[in-house]
Protein backbone atom coordinates (compact mmCIF):
# COMPACT_ATOMS: atom_id res chain seq x y z
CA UNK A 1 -15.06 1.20 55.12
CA UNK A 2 -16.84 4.51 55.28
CA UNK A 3 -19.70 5.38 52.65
CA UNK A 4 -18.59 7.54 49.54
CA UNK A 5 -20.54 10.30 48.01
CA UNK A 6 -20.18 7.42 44.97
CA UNK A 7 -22.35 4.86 47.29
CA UNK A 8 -25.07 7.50 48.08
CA UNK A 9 -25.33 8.42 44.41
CA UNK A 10 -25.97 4.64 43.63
CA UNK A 11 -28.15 3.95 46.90
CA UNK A 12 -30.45 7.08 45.56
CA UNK A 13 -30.48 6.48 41.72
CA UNK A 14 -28.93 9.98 41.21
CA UNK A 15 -25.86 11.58 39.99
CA UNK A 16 -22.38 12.35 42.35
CA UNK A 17 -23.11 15.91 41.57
CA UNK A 18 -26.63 16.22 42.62
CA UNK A 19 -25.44 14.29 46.29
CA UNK A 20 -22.72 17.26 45.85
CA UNK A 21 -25.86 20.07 45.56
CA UNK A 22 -27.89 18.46 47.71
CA UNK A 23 -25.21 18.94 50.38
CA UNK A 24 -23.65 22.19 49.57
CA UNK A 25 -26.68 24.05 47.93
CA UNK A 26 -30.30 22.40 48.68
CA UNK A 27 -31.93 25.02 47.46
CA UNK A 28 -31.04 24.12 44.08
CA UNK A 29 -32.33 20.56 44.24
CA UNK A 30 -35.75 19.18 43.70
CA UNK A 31 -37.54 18.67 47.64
CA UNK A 32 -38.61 14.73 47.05
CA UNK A 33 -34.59 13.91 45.36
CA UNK A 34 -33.11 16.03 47.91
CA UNK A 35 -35.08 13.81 50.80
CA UNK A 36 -34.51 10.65 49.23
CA UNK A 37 -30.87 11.66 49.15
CA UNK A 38 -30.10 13.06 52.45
CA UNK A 39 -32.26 9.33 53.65
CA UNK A 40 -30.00 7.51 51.68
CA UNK A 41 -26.93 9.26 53.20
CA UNK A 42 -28.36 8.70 57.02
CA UNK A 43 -28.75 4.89 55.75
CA UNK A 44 -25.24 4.52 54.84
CA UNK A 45 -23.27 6.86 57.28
CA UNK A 46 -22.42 8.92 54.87
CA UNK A 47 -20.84 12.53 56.38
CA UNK A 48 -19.54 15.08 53.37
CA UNK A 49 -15.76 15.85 53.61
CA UNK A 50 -15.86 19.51 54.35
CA UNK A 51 -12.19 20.33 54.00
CA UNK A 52 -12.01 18.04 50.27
CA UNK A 53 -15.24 20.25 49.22
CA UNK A 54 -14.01 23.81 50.40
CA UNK A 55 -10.82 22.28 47.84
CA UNK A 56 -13.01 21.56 45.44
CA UNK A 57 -15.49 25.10 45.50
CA UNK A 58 -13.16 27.26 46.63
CA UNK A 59 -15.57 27.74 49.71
CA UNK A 60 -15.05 27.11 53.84
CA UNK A 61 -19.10 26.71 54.18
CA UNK A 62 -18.13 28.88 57.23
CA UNK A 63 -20.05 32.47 58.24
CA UNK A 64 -18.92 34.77 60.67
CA UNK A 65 -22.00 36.70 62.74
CA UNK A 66 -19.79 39.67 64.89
CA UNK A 67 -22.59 41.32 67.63
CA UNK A 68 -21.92 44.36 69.18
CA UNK A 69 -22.52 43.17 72.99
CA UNK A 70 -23.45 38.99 72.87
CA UNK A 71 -24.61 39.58 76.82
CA UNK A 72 -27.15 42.03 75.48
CA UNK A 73 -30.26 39.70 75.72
CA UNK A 74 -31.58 40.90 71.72
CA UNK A 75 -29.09 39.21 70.22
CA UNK A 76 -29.69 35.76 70.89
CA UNK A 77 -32.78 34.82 69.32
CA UNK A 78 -30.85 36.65 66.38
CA UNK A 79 -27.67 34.36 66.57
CA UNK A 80 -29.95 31.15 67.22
CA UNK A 81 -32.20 32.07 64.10
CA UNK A 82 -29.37 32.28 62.00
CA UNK A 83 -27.28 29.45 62.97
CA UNK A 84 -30.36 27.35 62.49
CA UNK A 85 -30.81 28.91 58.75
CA UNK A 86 -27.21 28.62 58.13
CA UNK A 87 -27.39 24.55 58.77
CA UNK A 88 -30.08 24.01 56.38
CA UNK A 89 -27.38 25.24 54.00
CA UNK A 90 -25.01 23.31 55.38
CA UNK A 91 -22.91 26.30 56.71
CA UNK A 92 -21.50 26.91 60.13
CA UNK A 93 -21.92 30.13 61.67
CA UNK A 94 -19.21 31.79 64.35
CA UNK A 95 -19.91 34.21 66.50
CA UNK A 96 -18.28 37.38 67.64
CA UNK A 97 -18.56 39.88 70.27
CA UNK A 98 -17.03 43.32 69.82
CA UNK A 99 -18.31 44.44 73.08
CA UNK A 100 -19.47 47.99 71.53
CA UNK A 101 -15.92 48.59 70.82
CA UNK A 102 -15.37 50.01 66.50
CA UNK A 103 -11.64 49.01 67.14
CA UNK A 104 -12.51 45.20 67.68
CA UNK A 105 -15.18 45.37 65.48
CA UNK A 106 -12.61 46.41 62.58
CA UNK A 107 -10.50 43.70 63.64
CA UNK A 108 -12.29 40.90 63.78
CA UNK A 109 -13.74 41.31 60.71
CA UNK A 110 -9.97 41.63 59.06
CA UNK A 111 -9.12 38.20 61.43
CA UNK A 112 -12.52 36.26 59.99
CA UNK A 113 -12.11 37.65 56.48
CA UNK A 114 -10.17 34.29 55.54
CA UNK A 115 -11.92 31.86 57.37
CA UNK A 116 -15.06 32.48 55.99
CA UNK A 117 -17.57 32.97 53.03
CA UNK A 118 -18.69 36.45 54.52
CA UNK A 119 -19.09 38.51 57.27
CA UNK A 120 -23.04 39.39 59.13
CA UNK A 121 -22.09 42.72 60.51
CA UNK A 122 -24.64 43.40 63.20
CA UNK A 123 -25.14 46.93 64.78
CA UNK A 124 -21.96 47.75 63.77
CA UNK A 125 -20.26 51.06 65.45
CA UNK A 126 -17.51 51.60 62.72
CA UNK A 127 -18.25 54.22 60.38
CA UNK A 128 -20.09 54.04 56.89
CA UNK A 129 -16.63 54.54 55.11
CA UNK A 130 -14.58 52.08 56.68
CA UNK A 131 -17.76 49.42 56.56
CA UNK A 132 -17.60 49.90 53.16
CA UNK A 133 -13.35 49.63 52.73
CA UNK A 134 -13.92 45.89 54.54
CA UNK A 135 -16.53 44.75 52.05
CA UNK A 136 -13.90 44.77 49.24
CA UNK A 137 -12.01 42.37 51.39
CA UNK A 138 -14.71 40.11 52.33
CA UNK A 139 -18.52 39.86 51.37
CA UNK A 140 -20.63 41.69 54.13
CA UNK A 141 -24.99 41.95 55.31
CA UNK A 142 -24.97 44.66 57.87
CA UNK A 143 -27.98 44.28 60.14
CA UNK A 144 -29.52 47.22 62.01
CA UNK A 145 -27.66 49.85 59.58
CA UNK A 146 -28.59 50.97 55.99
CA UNK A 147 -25.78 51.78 54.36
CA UNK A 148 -25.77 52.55 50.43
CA UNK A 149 -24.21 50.38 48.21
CA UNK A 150 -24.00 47.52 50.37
CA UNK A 151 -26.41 44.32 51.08
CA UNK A 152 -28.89 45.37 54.52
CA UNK A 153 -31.24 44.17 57.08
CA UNK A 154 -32.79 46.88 59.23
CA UNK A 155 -35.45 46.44 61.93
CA UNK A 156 -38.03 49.72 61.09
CA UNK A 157 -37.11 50.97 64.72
CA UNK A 158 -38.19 54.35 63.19
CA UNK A 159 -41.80 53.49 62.67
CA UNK A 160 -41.69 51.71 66.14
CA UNK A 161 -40.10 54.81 67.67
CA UNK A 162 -43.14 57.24 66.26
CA UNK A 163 -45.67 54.69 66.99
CA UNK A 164 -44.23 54.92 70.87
CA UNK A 165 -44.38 58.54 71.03
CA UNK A 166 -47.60 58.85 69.35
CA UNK A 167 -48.83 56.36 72.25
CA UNK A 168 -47.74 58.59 74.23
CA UNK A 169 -48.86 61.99 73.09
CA UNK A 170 -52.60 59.56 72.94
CA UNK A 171 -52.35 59.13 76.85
CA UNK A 172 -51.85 63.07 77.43
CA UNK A 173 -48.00 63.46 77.64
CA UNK A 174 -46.63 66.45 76.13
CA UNK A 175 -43.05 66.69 77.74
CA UNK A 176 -41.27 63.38 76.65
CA UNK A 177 -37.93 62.14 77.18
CA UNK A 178 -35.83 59.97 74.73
CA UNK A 179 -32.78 58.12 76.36
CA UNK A 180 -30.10 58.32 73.59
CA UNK A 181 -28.24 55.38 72.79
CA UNK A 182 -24.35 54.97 72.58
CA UNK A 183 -22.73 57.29 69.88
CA UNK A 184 -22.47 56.43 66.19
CA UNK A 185 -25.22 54.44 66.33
CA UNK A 186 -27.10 54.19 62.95
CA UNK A 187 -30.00 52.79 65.28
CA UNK A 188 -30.20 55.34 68.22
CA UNK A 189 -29.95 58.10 65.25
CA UNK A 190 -33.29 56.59 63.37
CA UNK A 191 -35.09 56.91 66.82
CA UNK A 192 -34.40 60.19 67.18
CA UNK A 193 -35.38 61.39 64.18
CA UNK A 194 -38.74 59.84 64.22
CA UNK A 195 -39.41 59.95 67.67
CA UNK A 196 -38.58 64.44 66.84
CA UNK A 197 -41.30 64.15 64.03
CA UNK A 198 -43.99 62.36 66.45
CA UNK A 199 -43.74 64.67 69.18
CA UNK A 200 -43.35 67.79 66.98
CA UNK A 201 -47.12 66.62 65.16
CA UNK A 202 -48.42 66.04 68.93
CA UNK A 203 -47.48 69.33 69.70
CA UNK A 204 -45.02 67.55 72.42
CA UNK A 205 -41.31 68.55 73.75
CA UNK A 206 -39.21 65.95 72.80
CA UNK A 207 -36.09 66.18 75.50
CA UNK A 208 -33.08 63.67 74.80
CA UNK A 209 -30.88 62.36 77.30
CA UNK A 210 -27.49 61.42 76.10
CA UNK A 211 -25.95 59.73 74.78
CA UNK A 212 -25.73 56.19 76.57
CA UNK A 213 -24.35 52.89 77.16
CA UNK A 214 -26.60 51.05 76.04
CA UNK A 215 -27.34 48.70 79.03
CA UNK A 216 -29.21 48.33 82.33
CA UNK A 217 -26.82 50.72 84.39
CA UNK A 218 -26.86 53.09 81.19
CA UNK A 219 -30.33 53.61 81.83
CA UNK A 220 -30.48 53.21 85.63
CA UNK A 221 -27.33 56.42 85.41
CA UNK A 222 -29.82 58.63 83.83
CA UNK A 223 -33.36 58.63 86.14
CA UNK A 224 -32.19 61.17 88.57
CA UNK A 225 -31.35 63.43 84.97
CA UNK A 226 -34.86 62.45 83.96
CA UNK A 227 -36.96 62.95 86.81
CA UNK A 228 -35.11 66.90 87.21
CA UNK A 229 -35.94 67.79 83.38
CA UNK A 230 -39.89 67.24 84.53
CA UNK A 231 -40.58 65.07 81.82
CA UNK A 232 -43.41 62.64 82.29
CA UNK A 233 -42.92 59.79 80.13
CA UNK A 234 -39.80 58.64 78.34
CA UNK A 235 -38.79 56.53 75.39
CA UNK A 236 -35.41 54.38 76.33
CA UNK A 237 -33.29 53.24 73.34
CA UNK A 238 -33.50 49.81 74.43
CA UNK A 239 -35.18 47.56 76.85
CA UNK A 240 -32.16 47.04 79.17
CA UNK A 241 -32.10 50.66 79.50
CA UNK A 242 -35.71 50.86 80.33
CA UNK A 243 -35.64 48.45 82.88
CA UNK A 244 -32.43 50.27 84.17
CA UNK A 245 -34.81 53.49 84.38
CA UNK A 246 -37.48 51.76 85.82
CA UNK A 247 -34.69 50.88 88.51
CA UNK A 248 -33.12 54.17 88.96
CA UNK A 249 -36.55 55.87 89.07
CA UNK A 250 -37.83 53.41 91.90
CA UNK A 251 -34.86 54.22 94.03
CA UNK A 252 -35.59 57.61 93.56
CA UNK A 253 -38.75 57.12 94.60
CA UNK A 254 -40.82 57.75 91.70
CA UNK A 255 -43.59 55.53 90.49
CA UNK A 256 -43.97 53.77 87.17
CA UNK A 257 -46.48 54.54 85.69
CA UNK A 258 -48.18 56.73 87.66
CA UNK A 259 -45.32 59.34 88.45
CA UNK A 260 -43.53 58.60 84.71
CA UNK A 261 -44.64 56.28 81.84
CA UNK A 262 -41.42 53.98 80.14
CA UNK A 263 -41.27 52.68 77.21
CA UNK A 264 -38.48 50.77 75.82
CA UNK A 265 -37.67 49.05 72.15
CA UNK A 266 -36.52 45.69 71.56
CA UNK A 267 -38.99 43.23 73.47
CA UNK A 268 -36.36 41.02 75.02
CA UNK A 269 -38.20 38.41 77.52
CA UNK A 270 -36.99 40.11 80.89
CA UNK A 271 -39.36 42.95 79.86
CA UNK A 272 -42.22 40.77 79.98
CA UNK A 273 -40.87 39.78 83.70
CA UNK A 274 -40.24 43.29 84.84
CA UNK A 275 -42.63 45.08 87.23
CA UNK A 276 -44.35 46.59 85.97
CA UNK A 277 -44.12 44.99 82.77
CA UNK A 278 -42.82 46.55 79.88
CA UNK A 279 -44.86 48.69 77.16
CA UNK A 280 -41.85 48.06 74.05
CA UNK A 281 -41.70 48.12 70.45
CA UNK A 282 -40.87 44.52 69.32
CA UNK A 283 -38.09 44.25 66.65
CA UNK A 284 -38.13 40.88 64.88
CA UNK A 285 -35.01 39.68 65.91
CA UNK A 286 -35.17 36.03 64.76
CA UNK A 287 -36.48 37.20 61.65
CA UNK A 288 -33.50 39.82 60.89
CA UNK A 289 -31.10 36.66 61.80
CA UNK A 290 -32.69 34.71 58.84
CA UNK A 291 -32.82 37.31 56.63
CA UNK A 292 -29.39 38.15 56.43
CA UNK A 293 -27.91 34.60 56.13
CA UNK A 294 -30.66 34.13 53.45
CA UNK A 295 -29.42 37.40 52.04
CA UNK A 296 -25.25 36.80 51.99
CA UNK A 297 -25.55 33.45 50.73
CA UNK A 298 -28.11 33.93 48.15
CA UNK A 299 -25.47 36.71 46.73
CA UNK A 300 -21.83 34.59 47.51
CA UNK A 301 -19.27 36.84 46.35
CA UNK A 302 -21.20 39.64 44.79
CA UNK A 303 -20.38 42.36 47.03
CA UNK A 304 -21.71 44.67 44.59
CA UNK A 305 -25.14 43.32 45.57
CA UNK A 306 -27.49 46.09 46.84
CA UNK A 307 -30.07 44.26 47.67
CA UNK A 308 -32.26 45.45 50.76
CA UNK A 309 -34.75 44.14 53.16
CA UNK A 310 -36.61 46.44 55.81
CA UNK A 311 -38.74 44.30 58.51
CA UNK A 312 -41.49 45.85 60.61
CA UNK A 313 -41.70 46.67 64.43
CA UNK A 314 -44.73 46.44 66.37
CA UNK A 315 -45.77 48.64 69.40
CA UNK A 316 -46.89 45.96 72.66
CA UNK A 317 -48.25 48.02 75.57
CA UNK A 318 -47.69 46.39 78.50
CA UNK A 319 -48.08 48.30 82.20
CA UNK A 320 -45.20 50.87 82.00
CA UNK A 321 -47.15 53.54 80.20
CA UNK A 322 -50.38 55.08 81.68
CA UNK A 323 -52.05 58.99 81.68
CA UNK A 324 -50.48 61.84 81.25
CA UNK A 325 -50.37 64.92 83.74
CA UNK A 326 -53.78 66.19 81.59
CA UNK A 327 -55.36 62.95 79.12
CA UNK A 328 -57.91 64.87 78.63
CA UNK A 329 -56.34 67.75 76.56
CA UNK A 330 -55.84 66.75 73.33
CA UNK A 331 -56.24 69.27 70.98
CA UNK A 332 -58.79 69.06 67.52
CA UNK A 333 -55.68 67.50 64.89
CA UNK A 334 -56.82 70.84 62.85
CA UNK A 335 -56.08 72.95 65.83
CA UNK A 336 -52.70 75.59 64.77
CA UNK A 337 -51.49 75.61 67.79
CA UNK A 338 -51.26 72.04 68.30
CA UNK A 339 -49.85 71.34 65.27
CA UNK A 340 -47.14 73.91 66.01
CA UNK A 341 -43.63 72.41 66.49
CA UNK A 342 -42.21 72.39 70.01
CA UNK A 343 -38.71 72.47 70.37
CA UNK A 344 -36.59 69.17 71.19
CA UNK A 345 -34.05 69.69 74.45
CA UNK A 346 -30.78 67.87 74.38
CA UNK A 347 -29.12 66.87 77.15
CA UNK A 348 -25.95 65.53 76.15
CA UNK A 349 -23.38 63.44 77.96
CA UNK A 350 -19.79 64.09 76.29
């Protein structure tokens, strides 16, 4: 006869409902009961009845994680990380790919809205308004967008993007390009605007390309575009489009670094395999993945919850950056004309 919740409670010298916490919210019990407990339970054979406790709570102990692009190698150290947090809570996490598309984005999140606790909505490309209209249905953490009002996890690609470009402006560039990402994004906005403000106090053109898919042939479409606008380094919105670049610039017979620096954003392991290898910013991923879950369950159905976490990037120069057209020109900081803004090109892709 299978083991009973009632046999582990005995076995452990506890009560049914801490064997009920210990399973459904571990968190809440002490760390030596909640080991002797869970020993117990391995000792016995004992395997919670999911579908009797989601009766009993009201709760399917069930996440859904949607990604914008699942063959887009950042995401899944960010899916692993929080599937692995999830299970310590005893929750099950399942994933879904809207392949950069707001339409499937919308409706999966309408489709998972039933069959689960809440929602990790990561890089979404909906809009702000209609993000907001699906949290009343279901609870939602949006990753990689700040939106008010609603419970976030951003990556500070913005201080990543100005540290780039003032690594940059450091090795002598002053005409730098910034390969846009795909439009609406929350992400490819943020890099933008701070990669604008870096180059304007450089005294450096900032010229941006798109915007983009945001994937190896995105940025591999765009190097013939690059190498005509003169620019001599450029700033990709991800790594795939970096590598992409490095790709399209080869074939066009340009040399990395020495004819064009590249830097890209992410730090995904192929740009460590690259040649040359990738200069990136590194967005903790893994970290973001952990947050979030931390973040929805720690809040269950408040979705009033405005709670916020911001993690930072971190600039790793690699072999894909090097000197400038003139290193040796930096101007004194104090210098007017150096400080004087520059203006920032667009070349946009409709």
């Amino acid at each position: 006869m299978p083991a009973t919740i009632r046999d582990v409670a005995r076995e452990s010298g506890v009560h049914i409902s801490t064997v009920s916490r210990t399973f459904s919210a571990p968190h809440l019990v002490n760390p030596d009961t909640r080991t002797r407990v869970l020993a117990c339970a391995e000792q016995l054979g004992y395997r919670p009845n999911r579908a009797a406790r989601a009766l009993i709570t009201g709760r399917t102990y069930n996440v859904g994680l949607i990604v914008a692009d699942i063959a887009n190698p950042f995401f899944p150290p960010l899916i692993k990380a929080a599937e692995s947090q999830a299970r310590q809570r005893d929750y099950h996490i399942f994933v879904a790919d809207s392949n950069e598309d707001a339409a499937v984005e919308e409706d999966l999140v309408r489709a998972l809205a039933k069959q689960v606790d809440g929602i990790l909505l990561c890089s979404p490309r909906m809009s702000n308004s209609l993000i907001e209209l699906l949290s009343r249905e279901v609870p939602l953490v949006v990753i990689n967008r700040q939106i008010t009002g609603l419970p976030t996890v951003v990556m500070d690609v913005a201080q990543g993007a100005g540290l780039a470009v003032d690594h940059l402006v450091g090795l002598g560039h002053r005409r730098i390009g910034l390969i846009a990402g795909p439009r609406g994004s929350w992400t490819s906005k943020e890099i933008r605007r701070s990669a604008a403000l870096a180059a304007r106090a450089g005294g450096a053109e900032l010229t941006v390309f798109g915007p983009n898919p945001p994937t190896e042939p995105g940025g591999a479409a765009v190097a013939e575009q690059v190498l005509r606008s003169g620019v001599s380094a450029v700033l990709a919105y991800n790594d795939l489009m970096a590598i992409g670049l490095i790709e399209g610039l080869h074939a066009q017979g340009a040399r990395v670094p020495a004819d064009i620096s590249v830097v890209g954003i992410d730090d995904i392991a192929l740009s460590r395999l690259i040649h040359p290898k990738l200069t990136t910013v590194a967005t903790p991923a893994a970290a973001a993945g952990r947050a979030a879950v931390d973040m929805l369950l720690a809040h269950g159905d408040d979705r009033r919850t405005t709670a916020h976490a911001s993690l930072q990037t971190e600039l790793v120069i690699r072999d894909s950056t090097g000197p400038g057209p003139d290193p040796h020109s930096h101007a004194d900081p104090g210098d007017a004309a150096a400080a004087a803004p520059r203006a920032v090109a667009s070349y946009a892709k409709e």
